[in-house]
C-alpha atoms as a PDB file:
ATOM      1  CA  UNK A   1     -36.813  16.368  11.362  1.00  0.00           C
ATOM      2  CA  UNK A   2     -40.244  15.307  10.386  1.00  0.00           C
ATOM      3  CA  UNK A   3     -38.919  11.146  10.958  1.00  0.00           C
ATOM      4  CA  UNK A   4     -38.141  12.636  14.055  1.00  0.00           C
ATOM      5  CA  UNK A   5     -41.248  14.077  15.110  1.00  0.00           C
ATOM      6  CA  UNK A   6     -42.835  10.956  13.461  1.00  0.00           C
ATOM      7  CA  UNK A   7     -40.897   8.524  15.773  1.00  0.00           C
ATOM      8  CA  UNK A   8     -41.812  10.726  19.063  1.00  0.00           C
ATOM      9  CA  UNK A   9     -45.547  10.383  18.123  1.00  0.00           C
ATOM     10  CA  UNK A  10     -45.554   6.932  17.296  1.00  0.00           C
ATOM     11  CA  UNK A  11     -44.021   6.466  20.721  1.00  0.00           C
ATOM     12  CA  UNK A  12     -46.147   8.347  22.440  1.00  0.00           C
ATOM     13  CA  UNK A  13     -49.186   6.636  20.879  1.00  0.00           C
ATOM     14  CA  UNK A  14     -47.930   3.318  22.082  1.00  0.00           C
ATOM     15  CA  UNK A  15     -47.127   3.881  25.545  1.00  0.00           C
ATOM     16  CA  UNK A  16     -43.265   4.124  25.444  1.00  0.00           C
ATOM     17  CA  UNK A  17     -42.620   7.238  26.725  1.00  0.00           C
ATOM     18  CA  UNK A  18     -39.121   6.051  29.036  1.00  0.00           C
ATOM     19  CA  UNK A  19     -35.980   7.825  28.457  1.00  0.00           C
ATOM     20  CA  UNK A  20     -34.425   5.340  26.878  1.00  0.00           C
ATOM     21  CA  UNK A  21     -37.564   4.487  24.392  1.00  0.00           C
ATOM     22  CA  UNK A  22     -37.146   8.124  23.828  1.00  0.00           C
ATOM     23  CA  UNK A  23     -33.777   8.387  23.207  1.00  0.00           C
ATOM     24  CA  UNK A  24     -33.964   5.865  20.127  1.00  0.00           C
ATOM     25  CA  UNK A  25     -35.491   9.088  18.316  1.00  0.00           C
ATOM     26  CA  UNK A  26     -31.853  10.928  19.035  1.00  0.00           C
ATOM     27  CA  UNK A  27     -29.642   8.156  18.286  1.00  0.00           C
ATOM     28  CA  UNK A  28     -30.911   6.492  15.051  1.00  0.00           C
ATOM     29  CA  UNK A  29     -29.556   8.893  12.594  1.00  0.00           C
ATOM     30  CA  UNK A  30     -26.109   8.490  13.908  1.00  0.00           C
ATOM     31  CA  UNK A  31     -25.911   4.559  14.293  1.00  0.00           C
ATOM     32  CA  UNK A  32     -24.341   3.841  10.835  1.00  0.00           C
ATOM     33  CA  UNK A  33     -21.940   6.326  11.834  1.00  0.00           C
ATOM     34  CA  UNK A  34     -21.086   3.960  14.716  1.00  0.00           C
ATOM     35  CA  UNK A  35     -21.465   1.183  12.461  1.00  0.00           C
ATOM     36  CA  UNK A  36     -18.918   2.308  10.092  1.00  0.00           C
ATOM     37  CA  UNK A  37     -15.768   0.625  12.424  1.00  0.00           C
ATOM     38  CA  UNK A  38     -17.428  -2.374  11.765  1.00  0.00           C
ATOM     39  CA  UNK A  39     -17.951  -2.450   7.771  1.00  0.00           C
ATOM     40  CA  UNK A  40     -13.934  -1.154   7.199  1.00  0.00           C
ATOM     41  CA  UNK A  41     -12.880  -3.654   9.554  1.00  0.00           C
ATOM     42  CA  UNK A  42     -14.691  -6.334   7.400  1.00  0.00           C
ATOM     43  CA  UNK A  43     -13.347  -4.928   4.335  1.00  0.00           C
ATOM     44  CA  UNK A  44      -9.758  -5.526   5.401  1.00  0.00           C
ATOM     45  CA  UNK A  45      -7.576  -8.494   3.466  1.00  0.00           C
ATOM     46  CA  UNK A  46      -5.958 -10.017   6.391  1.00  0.00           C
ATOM     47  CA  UNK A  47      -7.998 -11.002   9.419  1.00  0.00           C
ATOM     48  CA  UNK A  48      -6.506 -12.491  12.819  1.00  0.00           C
ATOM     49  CA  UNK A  49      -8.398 -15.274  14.830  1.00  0.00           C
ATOM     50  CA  UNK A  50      -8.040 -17.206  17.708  1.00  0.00           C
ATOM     51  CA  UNK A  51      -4.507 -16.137  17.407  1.00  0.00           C
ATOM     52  CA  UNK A  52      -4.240 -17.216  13.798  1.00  0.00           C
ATOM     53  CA  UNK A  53      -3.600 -14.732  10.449  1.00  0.00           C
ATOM     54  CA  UNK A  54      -5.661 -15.864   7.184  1.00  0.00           C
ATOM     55  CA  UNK A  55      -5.404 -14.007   3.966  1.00  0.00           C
ATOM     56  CA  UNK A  56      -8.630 -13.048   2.511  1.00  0.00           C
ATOM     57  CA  UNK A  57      -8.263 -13.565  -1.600  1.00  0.00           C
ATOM     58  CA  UNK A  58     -10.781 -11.555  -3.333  1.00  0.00           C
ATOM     59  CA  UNK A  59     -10.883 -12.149  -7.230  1.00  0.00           C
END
């Protein structure tokens, strides 16, 4: 709450007061929620590109 409040001040203060300037404040808690797709698809052992299959051997 108070990062919140923190991040609506600072952008007030510096002029970027558009809706999406604003809406950074709303959506940065949940980005590494979105993120989170991304890091178990990297964590997978098998990986397809361009078409081909490689095996990723981890020790």
């Amino acid at each position: 709450m108070l990062a919140g409040l923190e991040g609506l001040l600072v952008r007030v203060l510096t002029g970027r007061t558009r809706p999406a300037d604003l809406a950074e404040i709303v959506l940065a808690p949940v980005l590494p929620l979105a993120a989170l797709p991304v890091y178990l698809r990297a964590l997978r052992r098998n990986v397809e590109w361009k078409g081909r299959y490689y095996s990723q051997d981890r020790p």
